[in-house]
C-alpha atoms as a PDB file:
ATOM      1  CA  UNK A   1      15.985  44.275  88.462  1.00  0.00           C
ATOM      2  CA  UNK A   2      13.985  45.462  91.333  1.00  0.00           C
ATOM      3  CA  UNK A   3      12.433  42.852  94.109  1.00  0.00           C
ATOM      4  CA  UNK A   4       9.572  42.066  92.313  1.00  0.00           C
ATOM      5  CA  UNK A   5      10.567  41.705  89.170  1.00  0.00           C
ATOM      6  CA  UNK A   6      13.225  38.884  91.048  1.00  0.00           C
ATOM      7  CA  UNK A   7      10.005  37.374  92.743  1.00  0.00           C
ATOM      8  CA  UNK A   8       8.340  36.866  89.327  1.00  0.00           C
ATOM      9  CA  UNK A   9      11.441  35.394  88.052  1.00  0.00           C
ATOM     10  CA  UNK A  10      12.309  33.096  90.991  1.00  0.00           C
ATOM     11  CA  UNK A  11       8.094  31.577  91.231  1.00  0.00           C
ATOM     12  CA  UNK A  12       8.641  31.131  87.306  1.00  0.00           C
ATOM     13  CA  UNK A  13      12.023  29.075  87.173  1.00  0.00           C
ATOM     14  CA  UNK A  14      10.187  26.731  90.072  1.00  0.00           C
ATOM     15  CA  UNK A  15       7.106  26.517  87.426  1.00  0.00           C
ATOM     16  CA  UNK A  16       4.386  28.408  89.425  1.00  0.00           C
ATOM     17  CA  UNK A  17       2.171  30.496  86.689  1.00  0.00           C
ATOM     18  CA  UNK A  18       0.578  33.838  87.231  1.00  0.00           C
ATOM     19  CA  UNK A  19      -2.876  34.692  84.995  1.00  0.00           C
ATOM     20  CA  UNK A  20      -1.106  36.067  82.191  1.00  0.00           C
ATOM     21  CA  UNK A  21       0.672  33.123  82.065  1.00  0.00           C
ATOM     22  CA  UNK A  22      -2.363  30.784  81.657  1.00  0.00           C
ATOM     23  CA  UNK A  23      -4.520  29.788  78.306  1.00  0.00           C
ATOM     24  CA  UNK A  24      -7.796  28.126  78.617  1.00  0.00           C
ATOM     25  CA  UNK A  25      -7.101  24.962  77.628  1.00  0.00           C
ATOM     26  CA  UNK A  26      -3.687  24.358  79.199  1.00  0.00           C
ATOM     27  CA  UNK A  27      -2.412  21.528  81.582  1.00  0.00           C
ATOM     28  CA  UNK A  28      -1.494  22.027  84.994  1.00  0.00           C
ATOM     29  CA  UNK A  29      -0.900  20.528  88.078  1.00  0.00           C
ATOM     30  CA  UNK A  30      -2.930  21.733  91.001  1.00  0.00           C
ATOM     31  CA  UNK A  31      -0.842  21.669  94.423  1.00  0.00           C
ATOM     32  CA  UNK A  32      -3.848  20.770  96.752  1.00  0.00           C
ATOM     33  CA  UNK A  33      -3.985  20.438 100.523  1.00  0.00           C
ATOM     34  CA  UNK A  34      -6.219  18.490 101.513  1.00  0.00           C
ATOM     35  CA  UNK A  35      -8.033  19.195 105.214  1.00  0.00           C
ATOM     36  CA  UNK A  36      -6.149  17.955 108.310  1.00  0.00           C
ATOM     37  CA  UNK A  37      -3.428  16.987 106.126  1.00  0.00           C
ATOM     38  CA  UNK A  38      -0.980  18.682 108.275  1.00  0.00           C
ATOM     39  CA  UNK A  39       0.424  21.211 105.148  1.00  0.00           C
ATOM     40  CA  UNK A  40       0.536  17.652 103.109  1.00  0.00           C
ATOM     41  CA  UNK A  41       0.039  18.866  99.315  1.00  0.00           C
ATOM     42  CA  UNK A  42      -0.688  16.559  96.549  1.00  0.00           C
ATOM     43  CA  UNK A  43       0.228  17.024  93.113  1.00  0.00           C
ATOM     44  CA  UNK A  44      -3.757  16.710  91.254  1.00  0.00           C
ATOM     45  CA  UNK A  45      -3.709  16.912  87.146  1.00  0.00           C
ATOM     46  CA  UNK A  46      -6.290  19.200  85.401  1.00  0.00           C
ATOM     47  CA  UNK A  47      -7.156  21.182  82.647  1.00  0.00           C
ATOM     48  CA  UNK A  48      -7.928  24.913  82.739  1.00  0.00           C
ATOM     49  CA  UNK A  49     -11.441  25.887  81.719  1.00  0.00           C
ATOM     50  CA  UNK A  50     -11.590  29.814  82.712  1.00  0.00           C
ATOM     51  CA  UNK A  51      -9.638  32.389  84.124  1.00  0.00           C
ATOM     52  CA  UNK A  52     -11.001  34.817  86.459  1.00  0.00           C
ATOM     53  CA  UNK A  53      -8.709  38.078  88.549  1.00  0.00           C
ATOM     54  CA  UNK A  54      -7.587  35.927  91.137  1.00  0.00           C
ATOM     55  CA  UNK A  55      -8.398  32.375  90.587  1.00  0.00           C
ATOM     56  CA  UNK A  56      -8.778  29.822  87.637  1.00  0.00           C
ATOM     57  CA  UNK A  57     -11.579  26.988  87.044  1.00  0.00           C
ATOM     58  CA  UNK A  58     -10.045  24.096  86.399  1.00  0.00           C
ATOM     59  CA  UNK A  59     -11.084  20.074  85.890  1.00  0.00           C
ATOM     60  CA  UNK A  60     -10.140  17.738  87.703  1.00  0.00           C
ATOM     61  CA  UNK A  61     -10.923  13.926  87.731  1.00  0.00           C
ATOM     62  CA  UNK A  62     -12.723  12.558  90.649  1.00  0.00           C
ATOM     63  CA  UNK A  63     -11.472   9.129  92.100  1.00  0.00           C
ATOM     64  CA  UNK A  64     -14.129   6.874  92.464  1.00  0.00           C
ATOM     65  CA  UNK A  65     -14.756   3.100  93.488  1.00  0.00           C
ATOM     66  CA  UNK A  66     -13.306   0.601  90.518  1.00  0.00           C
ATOM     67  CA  UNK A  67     -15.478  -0.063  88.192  1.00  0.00           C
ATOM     68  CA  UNK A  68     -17.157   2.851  88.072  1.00  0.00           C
ATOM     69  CA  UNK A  69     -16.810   5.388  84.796  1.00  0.00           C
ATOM     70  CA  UNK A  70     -14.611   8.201  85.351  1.00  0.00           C
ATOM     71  CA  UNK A  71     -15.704  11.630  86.520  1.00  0.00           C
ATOM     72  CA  UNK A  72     -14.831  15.036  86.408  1.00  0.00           C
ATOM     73  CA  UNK A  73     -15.477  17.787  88.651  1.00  0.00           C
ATOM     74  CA  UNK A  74     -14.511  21.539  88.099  1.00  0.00           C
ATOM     75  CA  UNK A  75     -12.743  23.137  91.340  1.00  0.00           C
ATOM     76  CA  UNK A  76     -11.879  27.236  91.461  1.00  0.00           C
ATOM     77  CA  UNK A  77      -8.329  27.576  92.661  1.00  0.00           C
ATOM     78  CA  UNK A  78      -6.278  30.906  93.255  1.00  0.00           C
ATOM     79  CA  UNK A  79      -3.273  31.133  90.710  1.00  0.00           C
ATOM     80  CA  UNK A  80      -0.385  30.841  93.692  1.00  0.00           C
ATOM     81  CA  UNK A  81      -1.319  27.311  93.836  1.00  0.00           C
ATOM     82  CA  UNK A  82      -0.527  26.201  90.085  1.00  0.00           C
ATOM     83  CA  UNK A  83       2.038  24.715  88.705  1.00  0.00           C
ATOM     84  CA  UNK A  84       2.758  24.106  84.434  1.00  0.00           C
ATOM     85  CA  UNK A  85       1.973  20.358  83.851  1.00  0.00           C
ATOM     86  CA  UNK A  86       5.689  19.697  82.001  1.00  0.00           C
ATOM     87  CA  UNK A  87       7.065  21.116  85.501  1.00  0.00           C
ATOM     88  CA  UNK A  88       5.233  19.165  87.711  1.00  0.00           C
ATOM     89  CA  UNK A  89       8.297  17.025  88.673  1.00  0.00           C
ATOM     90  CA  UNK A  90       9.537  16.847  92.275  1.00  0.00           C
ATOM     91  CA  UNK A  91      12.452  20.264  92.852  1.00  0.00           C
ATOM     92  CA  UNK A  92      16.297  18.954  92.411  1.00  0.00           C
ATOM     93  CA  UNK A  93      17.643  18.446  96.143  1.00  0.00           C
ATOM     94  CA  UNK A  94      20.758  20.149  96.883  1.00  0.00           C
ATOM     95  CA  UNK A  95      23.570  18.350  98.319  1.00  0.00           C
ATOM     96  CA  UNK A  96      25.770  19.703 101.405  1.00  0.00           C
END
């Protein structure tokens, strides 16, 4: 197995996809950093709409004051920063 076959492997075991990994239509959790959040990600739900060569459309809902319907916005993020929905779940810590 040469290095970047190992690469592939090791990104897929943590649950990060690549495009030929990806259907239109699947679940995934975007890993988005917000601006000055100080390499802060947070873990936003969506639902993939197109893929493109290096990024994919997604949808993602908006938060918006209570009482207000729900809304959904589309965002174009590169593939690096996708995760599968069903491995969304925080990585096991290791113990010393």
């Amino acid at each position: 197995m040469n290095d970047d076959e190992m690469r592939k492997a090791e990104r897929a075991a943590m649950g990060f996809v690549s495009r030929e990994d990806l259907t239109i239509g699947d679940s995934v959790t975007w890993l988005h950093e917000t601006r000055g959040g100080y390499g802060y990600c947070e873990n936003v739900h969506g639902k993939v709409l197109a893929l493109g060569p290096k990024r994919a459309t997604i949808e993602v809902e908006r938060i918006v004051p209570n009482g207000e319907p729900r809304q959904f916005v589309k965002r174009c993020v590169a593939y690096t920063s996708l995760r599968r929905f069903e491995s969304a779940r925080p990585l096991p810590r290791s113990t010393p």
